[in-house]
PDB file of N, CA and C in Angstrom:
ATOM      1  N   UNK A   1      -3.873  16.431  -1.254  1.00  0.00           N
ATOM      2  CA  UNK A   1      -4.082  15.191  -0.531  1.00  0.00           C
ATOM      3  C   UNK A   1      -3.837  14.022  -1.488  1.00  0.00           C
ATOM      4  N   UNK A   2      -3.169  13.065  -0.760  1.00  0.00           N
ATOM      5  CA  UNK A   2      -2.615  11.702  -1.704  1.00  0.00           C
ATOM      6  C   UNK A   2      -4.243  10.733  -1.921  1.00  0.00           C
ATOM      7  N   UNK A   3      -4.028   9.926  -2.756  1.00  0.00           N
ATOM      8  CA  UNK A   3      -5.236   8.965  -2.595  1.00  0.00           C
ATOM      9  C   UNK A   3      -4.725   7.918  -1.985  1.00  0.00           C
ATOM     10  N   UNK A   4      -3.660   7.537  -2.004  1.00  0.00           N
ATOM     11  CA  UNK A   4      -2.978   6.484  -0.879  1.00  0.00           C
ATOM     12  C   UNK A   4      -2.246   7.314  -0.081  1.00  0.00           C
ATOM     13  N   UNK A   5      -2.692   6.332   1.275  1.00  0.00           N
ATOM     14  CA  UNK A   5      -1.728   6.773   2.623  1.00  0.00           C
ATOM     15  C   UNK A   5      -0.891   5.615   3.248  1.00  0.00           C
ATOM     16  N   UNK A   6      -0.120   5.318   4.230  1.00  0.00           N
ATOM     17  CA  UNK A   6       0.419   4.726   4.741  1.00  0.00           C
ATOM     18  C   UNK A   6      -0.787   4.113   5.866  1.00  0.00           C
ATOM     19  N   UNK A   7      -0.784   2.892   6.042  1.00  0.00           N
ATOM     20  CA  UNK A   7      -1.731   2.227   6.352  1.00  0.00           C
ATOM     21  C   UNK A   7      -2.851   1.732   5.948  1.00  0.00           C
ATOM     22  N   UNK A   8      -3.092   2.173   4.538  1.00  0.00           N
ATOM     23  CA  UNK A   8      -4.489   1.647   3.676  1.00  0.00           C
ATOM     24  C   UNK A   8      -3.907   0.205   3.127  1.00  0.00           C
ATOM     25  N   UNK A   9      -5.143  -0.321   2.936  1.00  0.00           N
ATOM     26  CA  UNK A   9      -5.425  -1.489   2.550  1.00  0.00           C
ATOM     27  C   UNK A   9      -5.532  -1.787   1.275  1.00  0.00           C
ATOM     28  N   UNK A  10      -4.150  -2.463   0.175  1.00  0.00           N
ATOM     29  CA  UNK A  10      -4.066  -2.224  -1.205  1.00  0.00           C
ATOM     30  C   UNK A  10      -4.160  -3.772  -2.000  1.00  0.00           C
ATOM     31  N   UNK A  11      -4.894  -3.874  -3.113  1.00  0.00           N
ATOM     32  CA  UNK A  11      -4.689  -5.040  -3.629  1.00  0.00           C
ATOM     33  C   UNK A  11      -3.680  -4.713  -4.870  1.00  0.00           C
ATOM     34  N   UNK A  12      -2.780  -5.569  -5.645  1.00  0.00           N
ATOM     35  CA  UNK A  12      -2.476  -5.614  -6.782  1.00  0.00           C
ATOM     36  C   UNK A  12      -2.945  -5.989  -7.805  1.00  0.00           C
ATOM     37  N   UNK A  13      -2.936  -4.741  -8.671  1.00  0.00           N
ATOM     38  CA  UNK A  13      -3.970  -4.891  -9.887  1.00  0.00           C
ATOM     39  C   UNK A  13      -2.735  -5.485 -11.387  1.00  0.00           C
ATOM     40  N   UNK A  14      -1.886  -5.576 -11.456  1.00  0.00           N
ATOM     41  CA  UNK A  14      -0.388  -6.039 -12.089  1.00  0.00           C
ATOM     42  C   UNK A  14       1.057  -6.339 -12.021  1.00  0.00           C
ATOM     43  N   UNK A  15       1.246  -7.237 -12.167  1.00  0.00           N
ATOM     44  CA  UNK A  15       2.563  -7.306 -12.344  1.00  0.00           C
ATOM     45  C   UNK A  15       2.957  -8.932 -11.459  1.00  0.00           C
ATOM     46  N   UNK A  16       3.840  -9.011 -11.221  1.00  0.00           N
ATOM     47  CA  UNK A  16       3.952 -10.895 -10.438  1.00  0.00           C
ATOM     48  C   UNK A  16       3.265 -10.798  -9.599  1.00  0.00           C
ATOM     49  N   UNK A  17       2.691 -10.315  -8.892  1.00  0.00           N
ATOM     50  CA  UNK A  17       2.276 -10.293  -7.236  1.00  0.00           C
ATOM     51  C   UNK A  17       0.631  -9.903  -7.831  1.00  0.00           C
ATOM     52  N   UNK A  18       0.338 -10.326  -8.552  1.00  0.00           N
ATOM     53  CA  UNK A  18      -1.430  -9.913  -9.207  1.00  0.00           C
ATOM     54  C   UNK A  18      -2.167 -10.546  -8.144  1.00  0.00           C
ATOM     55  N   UNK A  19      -3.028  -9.891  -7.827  1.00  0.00           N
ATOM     56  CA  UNK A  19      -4.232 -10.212  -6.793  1.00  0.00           C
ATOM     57  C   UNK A  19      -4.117 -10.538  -5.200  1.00  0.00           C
ATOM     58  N   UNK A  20      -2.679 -10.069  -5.316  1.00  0.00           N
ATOM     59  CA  UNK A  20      -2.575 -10.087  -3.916  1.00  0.00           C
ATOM     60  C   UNK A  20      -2.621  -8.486  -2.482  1.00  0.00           C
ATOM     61  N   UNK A  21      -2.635  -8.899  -1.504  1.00  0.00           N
ATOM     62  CA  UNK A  21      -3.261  -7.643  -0.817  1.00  0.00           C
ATOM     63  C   UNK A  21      -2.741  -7.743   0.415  1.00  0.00           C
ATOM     64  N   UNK A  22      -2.402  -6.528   1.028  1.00  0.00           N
ATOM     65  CA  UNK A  22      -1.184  -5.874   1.985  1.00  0.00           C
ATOM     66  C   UNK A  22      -1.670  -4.898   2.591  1.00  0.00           C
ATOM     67  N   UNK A  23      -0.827  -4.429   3.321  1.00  0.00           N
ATOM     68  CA  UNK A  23      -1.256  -2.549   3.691  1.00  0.00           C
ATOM     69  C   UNK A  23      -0.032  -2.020   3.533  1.00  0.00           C
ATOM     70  N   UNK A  24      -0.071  -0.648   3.042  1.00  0.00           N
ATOM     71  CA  UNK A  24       1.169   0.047   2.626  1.00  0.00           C
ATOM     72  C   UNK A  24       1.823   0.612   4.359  1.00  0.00           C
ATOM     73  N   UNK A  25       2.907   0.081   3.757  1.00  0.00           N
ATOM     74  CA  UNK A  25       4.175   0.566   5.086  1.00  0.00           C
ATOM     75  C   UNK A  25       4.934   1.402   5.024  1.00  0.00           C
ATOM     76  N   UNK A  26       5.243   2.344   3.900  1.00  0.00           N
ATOM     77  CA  UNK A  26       5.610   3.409   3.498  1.00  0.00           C
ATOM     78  C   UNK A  26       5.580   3.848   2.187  1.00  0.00           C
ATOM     79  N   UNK A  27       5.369   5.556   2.218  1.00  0.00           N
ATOM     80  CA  UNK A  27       5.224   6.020   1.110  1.00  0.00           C
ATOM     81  C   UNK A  27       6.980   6.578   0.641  1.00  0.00           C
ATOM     82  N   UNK A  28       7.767   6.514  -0.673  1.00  0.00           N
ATOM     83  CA  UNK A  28       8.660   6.911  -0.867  1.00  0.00           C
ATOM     84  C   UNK A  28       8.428   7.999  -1.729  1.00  0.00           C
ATOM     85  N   UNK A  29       7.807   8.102  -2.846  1.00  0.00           N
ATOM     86  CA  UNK A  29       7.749   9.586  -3.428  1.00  0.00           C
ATOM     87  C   UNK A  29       6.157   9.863  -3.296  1.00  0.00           C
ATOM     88  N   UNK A  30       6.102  10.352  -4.376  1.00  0.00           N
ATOM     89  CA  UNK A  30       4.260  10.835  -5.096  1.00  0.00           C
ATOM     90  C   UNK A  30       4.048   9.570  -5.747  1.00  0.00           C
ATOM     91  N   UNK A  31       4.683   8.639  -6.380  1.00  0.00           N
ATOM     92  CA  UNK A  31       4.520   7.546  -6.991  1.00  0.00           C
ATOM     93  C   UNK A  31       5.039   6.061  -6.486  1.00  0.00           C
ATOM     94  N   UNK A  32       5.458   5.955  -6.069  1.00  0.00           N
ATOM     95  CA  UNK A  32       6.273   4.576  -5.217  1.00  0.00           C
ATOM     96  C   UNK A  32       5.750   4.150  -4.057  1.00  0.00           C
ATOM     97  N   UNK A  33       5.028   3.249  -3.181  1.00  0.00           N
ATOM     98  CA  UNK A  33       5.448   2.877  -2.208  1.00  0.00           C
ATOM     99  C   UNK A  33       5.410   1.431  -1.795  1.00  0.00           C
ATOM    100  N   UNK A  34       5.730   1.582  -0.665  1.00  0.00           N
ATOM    101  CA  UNK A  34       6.173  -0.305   0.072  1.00  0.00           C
ATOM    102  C   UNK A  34       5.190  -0.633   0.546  1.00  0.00           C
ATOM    103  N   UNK A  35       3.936  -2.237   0.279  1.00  0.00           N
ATOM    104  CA  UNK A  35       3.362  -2.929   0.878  1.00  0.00           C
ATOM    105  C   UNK A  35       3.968  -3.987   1.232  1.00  0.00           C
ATOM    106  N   UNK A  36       3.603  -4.260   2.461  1.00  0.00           N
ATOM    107  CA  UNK A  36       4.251  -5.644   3.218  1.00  0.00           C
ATOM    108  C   UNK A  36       3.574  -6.492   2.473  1.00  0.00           C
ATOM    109  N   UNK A  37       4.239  -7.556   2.151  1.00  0.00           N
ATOM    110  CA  UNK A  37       4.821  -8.992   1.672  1.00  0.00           C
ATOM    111  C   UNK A  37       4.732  -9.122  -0.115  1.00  0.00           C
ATOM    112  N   UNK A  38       4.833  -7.766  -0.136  1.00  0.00           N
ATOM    113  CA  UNK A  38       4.741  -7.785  -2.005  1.00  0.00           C
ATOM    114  C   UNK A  38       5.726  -6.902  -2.818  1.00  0.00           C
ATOM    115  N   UNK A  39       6.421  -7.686  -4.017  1.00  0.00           N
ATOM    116  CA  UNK A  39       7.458  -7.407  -4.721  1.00  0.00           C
ATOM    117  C   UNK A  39       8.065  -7.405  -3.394  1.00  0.00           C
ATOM    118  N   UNK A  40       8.416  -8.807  -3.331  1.00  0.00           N
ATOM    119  CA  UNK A  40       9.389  -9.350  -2.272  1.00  0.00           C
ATOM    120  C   UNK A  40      10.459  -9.919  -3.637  1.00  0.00           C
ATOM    121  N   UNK A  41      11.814  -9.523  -2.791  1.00  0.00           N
ATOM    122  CA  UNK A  41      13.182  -9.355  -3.855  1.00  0.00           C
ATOM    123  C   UNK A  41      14.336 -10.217  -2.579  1.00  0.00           C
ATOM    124  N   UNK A  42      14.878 -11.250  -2.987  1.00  0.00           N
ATOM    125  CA  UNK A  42      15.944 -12.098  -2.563  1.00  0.00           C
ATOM    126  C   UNK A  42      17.702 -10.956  -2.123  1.00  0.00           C
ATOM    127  N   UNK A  43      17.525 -10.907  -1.357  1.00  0.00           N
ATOM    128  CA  UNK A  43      19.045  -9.895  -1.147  1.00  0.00           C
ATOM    129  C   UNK A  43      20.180 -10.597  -0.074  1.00  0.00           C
ATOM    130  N   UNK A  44      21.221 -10.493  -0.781  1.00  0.00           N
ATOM    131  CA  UNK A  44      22.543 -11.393  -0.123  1.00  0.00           C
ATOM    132  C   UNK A  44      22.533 -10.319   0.798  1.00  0.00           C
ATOM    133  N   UNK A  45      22.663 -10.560   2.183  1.00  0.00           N
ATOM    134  CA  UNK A  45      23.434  -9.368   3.519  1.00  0.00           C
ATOM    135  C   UNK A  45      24.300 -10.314   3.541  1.00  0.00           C
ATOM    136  N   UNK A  46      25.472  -9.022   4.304  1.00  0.00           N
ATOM    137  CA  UNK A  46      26.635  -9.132   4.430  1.00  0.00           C
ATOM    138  C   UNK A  46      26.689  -9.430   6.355  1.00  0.00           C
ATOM    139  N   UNK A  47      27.015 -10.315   6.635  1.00  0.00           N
ATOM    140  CA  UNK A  47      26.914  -9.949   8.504  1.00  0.00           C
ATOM    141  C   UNK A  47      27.660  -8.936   9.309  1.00  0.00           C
ATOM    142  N   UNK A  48      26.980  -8.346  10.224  1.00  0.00           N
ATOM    143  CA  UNK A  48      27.426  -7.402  11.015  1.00  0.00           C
ATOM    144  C   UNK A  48      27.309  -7.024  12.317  1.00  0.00           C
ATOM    145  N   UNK A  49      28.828  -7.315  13.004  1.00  0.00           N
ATOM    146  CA  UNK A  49      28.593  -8.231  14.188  1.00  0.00           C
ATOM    147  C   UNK A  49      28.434  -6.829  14.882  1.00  0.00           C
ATOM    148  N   UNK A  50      28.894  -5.338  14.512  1.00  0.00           N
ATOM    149  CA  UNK A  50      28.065  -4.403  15.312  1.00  0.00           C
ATOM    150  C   UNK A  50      26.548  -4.116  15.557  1.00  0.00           C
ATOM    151  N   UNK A  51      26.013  -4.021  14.634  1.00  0.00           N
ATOM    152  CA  UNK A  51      25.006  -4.192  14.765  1.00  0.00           C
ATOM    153  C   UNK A  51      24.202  -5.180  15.238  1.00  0.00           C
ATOM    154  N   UNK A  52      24.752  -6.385  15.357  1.00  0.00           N
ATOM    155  CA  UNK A  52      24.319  -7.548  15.445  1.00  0.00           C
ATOM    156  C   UNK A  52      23.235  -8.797  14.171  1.00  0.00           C
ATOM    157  N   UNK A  53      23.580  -7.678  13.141  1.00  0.00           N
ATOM    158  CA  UNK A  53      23.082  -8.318  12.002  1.00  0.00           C
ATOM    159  C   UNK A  53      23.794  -9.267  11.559  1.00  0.00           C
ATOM    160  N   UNK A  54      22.537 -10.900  11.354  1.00  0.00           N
ATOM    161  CA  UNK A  54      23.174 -12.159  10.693  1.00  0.00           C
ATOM    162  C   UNK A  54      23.503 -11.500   9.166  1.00  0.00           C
ATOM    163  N   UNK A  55      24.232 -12.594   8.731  1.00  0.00           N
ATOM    164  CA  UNK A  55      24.078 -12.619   7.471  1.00  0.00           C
ATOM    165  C   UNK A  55      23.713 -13.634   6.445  1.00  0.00           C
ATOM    166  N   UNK A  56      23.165 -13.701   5.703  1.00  0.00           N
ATOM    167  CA  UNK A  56      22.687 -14.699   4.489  1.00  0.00           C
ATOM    168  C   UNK A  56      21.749 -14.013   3.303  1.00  0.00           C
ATOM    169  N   UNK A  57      20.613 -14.962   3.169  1.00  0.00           N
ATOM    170  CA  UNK A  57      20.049 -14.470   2.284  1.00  0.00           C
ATOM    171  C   UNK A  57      18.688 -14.025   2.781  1.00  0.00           C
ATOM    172  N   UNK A  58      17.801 -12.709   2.211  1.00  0.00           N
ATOM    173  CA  UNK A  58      16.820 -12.260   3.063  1.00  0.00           C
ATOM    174  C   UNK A  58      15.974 -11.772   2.343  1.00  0.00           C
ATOM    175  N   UNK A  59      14.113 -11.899   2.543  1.00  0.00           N
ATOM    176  CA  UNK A  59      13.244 -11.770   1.664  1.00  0.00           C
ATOM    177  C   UNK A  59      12.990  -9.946   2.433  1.00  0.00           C
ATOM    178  N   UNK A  60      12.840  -8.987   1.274  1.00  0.00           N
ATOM    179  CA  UNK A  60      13.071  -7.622   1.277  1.00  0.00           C
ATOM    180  C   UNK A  60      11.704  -7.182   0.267  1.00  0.00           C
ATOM    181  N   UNK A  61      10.776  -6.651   0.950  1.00  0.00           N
ATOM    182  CA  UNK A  61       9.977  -5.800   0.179  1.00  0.00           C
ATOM    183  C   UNK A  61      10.681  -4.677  -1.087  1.00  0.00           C
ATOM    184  N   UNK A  62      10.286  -4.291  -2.058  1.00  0.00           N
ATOM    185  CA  UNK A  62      11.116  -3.476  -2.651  1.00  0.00           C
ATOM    186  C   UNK A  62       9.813  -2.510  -3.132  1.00  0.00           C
ATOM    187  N   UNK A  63       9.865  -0.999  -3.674  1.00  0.00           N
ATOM    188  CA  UNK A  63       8.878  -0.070  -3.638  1.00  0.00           C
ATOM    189  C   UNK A  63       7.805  -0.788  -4.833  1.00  0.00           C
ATOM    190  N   UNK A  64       7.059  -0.303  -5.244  1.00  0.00           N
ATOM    191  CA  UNK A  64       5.898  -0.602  -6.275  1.00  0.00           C
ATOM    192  C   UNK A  64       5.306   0.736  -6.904  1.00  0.00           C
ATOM    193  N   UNK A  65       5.141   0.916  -7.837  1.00  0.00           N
ATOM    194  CA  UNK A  65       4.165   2.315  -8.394  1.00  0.00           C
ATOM    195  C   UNK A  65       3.015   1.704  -8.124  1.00  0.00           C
ATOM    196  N   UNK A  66       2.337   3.101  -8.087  1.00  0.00           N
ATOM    197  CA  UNK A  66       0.868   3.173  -7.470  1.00  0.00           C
ATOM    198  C   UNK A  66      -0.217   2.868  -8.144  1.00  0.00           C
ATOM    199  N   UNK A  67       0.260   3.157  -9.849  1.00  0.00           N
ATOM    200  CA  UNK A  67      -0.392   2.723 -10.541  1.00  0.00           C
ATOM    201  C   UNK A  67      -0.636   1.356 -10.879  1.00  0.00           C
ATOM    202  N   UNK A  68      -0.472   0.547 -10.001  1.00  0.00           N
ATOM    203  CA  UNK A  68      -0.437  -0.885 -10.341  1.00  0.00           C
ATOM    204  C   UNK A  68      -1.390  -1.379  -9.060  1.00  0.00           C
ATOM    205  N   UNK A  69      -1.448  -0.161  -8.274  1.00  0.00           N
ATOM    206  CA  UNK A  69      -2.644  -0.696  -6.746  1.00  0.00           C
ATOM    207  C   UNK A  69      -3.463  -0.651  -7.028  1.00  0.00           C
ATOM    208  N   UNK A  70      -4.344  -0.688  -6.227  1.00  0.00           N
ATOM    209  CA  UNK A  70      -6.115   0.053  -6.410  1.00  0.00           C
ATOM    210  C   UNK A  70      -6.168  -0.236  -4.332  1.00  0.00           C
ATOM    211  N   UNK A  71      -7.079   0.884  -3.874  1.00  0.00           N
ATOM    212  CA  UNK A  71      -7.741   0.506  -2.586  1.00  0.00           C
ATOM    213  C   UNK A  71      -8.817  -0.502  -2.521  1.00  0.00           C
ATOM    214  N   UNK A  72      -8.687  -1.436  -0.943  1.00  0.00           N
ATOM    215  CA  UNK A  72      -9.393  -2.298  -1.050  1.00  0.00           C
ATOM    216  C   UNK A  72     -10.790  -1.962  -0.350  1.00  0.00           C
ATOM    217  N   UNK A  73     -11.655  -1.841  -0.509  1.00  0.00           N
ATOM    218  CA  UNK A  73     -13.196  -2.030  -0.075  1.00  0.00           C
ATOM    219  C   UNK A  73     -13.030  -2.872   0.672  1.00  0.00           C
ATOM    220  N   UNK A  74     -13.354  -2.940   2.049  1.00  0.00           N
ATOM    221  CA  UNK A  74     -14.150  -4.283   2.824  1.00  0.00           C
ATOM    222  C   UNK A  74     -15.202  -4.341   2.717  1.00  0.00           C
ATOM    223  N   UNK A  75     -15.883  -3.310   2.211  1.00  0.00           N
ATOM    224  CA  UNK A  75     -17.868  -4.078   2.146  1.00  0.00           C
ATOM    225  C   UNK A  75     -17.956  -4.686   1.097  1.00  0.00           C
ATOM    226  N   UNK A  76     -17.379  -4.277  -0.254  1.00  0.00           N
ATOM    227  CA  UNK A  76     -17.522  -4.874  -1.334  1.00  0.00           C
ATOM    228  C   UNK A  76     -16.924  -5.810  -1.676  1.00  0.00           C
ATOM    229  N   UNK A  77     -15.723  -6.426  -0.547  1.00  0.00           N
ATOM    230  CA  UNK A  77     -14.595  -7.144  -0.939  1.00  0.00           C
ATOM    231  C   UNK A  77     -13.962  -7.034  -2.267  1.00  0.00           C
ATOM    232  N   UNK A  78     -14.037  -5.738  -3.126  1.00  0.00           N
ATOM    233  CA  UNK A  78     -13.321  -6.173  -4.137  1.00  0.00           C
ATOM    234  C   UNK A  78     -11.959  -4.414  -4.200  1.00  0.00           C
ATOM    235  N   UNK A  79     -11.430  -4.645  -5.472  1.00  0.00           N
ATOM    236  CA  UNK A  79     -10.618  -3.197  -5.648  1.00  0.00           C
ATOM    237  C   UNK A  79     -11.808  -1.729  -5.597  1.00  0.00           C
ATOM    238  N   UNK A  80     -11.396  -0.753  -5.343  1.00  0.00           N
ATOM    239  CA  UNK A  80     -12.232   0.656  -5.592  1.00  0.00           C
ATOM    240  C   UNK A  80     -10.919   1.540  -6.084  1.00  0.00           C
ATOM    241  N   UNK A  81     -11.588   2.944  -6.592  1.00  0.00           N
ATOM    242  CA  UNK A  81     -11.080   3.561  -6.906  1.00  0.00           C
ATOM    243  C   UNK A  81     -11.182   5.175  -5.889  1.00  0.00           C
ATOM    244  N   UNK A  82     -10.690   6.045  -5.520  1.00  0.00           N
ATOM    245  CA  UNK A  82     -10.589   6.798  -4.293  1.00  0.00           C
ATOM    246  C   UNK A  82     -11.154   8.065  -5.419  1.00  0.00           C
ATOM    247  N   UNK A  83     -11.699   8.387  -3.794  1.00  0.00           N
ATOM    248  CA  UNK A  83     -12.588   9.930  -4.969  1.00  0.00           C
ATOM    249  C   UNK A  83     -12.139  11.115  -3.569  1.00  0.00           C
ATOM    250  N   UNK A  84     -12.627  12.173  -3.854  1.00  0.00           N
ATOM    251  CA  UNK A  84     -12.608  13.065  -3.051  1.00  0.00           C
ATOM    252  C   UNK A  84     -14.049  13.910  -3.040  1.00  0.00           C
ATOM    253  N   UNK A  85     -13.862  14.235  -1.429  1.00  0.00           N
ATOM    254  CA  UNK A  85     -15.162  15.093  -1.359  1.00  0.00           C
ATOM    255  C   UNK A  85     -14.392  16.452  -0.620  1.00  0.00           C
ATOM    256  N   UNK A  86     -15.873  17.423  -0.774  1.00  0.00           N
ATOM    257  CA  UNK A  86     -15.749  18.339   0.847  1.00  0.00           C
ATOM    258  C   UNK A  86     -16.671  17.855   1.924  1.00  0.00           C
ATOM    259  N   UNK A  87     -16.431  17.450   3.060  1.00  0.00           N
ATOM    260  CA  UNK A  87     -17.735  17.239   4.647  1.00  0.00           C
ATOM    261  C   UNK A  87     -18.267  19.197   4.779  1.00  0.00           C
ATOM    262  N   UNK A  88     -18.694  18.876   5.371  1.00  0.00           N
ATOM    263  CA  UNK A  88     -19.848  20.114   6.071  1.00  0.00           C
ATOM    264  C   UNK A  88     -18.976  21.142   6.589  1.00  0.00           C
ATOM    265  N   UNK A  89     -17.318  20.453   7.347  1.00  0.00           N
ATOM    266  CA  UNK A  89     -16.698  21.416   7.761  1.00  0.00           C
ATOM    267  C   UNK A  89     -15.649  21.825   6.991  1.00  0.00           C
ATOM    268  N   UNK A  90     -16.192  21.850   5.696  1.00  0.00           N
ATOM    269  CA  UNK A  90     -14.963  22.108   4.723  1.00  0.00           C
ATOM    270  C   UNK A  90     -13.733  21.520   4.489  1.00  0.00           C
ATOM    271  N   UNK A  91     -13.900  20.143   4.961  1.00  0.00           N
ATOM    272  CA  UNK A  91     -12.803  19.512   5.022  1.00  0.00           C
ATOM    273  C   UNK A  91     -12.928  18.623   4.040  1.00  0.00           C
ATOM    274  N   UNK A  92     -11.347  18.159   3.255  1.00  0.00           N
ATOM    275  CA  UNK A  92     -11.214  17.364   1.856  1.00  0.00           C
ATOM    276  C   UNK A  92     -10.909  15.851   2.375  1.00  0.00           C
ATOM    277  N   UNK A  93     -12.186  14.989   2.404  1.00  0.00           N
ATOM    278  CA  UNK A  93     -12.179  13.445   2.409  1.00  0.00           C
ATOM    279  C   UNK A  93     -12.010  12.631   1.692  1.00  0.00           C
ATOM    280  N   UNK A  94     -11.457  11.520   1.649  1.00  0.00           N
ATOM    281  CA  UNK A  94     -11.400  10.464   0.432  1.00  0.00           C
ATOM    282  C   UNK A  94     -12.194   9.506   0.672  1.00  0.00           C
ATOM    283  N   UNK A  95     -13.293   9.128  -0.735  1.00  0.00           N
ATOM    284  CA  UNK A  95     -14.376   8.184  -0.497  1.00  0.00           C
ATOM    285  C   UNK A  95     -14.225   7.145  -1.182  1.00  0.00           C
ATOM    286  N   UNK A  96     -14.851   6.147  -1.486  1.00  0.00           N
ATOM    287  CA  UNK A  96     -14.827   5.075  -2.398  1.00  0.00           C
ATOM    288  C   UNK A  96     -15.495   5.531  -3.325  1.00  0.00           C
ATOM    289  N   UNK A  97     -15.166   5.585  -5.037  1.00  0.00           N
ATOM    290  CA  UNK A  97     -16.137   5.884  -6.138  1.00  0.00           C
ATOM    291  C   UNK A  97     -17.244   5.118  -6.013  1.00  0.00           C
ATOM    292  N   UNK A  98     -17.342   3.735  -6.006  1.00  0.00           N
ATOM    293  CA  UNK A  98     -18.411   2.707  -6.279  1.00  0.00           C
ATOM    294  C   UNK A  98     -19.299   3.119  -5.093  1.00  0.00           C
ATOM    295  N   UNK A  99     -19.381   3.290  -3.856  1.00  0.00           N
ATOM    296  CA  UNK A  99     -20.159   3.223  -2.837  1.00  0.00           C
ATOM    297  C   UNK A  99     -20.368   4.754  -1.987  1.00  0.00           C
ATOM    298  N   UNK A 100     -19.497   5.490  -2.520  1.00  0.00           N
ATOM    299  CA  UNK A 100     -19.567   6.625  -1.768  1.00  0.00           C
ATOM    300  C   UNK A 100     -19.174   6.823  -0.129  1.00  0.00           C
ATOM    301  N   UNK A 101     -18.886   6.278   0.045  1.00  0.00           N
ATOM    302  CA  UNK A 101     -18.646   5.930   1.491  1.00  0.00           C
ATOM    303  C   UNK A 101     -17.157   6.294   2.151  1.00  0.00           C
ATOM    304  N   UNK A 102     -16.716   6.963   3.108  1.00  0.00           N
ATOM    305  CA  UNK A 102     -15.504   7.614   3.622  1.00  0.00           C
ATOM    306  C   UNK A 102     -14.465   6.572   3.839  1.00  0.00           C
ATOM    307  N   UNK A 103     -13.545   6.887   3.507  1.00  0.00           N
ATOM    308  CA  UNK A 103     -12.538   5.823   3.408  1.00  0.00           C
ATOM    309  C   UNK A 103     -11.851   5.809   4.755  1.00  0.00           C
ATOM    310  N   UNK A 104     -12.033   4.750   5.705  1.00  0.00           N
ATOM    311  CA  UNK A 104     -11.348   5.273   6.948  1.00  0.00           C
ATOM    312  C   UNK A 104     -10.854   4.060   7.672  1.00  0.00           C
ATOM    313  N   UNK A 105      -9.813   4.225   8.930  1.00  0.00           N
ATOM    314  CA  UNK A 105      -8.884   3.229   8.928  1.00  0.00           C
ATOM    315  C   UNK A 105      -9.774   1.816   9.379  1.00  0.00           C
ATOM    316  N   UNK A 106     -10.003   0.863   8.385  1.00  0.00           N
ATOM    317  CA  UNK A 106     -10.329  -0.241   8.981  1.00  0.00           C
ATOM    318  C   UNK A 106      -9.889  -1.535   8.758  1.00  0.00           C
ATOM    319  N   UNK A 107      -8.247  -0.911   9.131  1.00  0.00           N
ATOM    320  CA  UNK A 107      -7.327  -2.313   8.676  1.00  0.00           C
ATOM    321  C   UNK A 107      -7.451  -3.239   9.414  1.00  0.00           C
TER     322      UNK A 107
END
């Protein structure tokens, strides 16, 4: 099981985009993925009248390592770090270290 998923709630812990916070929109490997509106990268398109794509210039998310996230806490408002448990039915959960508490969708 990953400690990030697609749809969690991530702040940036380095790099230009420091302290800012998104939810991940896709995962690309074990290490990489895309949060909306961060390591936003300037890209010339070309227009394409099949598709119906303009062309100019266009603000483009680009991937991020993971090691530069942390998950965001809403009770604590601040970064956490993801832990794992077993529940009762033998099943493998991800909690918040600081609070203990199940990490679950409350984007």
């Amino acid at each position: 099981m990953k400690k990030l998923k697609k749809g969690d709630d991530v702040i940036v812990l380095s790099g230009k985009d420091k302290g800012k916070r998104g939810s991940i929109i896709k995962v690309n490997s074990d290490d990489y993925v895309v949060v909306q509106g961060v390591n936003l990268v300037k890209k010339h398109q070309k227009p394409n009248p099949s598709s119906g794509a303009q062309g100019g210039i266009i603000d483009k998310e680009m991937p991020i390592h993971i090691s530069n996230l942390a998950i965001y806490n809403f009770s604590s408002k601040k970064a956490d770090r993801v832990g794992f448990k077993i529940n009762e039915n033998k099943e493998k959960i991800r909690i918040y270290k600081s609070s203990g508490e199940m990490i679950g969708t409350q984007s």
